[in-house]
Protein backbone atom coordinates (compact mmCIF):
# COMPACT_ATOMS: atom_id res chain seq x y z
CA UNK A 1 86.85 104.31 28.05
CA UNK A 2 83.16 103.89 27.73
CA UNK A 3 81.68 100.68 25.92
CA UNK A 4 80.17 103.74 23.06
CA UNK A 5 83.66 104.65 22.74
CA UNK A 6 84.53 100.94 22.31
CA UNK A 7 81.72 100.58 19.52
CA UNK A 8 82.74 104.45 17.77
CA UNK A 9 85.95 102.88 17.55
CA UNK A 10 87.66 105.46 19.84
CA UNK A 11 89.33 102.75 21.99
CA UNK A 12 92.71 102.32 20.28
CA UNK A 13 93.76 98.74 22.14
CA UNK A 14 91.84 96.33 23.85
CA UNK A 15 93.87 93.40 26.31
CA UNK A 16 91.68 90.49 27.17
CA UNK A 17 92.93 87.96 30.15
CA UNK A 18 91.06 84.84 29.81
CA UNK A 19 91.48 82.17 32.53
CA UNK A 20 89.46 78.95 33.32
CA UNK A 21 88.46 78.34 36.82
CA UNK A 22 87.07 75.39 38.70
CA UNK A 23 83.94 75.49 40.94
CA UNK A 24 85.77 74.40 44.15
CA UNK A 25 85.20 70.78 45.32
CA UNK A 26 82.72 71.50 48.33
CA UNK A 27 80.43 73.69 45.86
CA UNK A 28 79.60 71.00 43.35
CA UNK A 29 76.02 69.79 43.27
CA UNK A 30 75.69 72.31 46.34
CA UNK A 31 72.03 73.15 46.65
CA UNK A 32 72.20 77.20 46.39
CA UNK A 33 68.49 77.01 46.59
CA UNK A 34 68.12 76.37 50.14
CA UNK A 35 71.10 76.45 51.98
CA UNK A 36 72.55 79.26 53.09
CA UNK A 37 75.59 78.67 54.00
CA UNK A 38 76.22 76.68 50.21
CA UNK A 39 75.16 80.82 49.10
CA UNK A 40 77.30 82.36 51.43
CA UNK A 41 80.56 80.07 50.30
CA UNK A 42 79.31 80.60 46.49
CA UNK A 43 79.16 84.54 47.30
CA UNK A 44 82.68 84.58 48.96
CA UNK A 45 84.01 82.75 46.40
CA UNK A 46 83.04 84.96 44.15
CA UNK A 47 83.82 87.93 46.00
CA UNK A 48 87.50 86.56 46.00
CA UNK A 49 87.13 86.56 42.47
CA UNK A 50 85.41 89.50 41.61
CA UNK A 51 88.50 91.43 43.98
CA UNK A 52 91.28 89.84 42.18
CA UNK A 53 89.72 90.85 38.70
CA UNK A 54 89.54 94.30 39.97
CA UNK A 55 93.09 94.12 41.49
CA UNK A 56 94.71 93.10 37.97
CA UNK A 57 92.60 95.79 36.09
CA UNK A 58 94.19 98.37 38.27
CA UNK A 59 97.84 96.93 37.52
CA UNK A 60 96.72 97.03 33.94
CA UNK A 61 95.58 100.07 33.64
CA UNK A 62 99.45 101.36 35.29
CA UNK A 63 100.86 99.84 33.18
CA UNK A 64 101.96 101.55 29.66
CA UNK A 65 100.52 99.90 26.79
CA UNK A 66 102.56 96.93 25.31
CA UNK A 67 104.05 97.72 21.71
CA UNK A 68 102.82 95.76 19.29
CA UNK A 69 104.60 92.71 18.14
């Protein structure tokens, strides 16, 4: 569904997945600014998350919805 469909009201359940995660050790007080590589393990990081937020969307969206409780 679209995010107007979402604010019509025309999107009849919504699941949210909420999940804390820590900046990894090596990353903290990295200087993103200038150097690289500190941006290139921020981006890959990232990435990894970015792909597993995808990859649990799909297996949502498989999956019938839950009834209600």
């Amino acid at each position: 569904p679209t995010f107007w469909k979402l604010l019509c009201g025309e999107v009849p359940e919504i699941r949210v997945r909420a999940r804390a995660r820590e900046l990894p050790p090596e990353l903290l007080g990295a200087d993103f600014r200038d150097d690289r590589q500190a941006r290139t393990d921020l981006q890959q990081w990232l990435g990894a998350l970015w792909a597993e937020k995808d990859s649990l969307l799909d297996e949502l969206n498989r999956r019938p919805p839950e009834p209600n409780a």
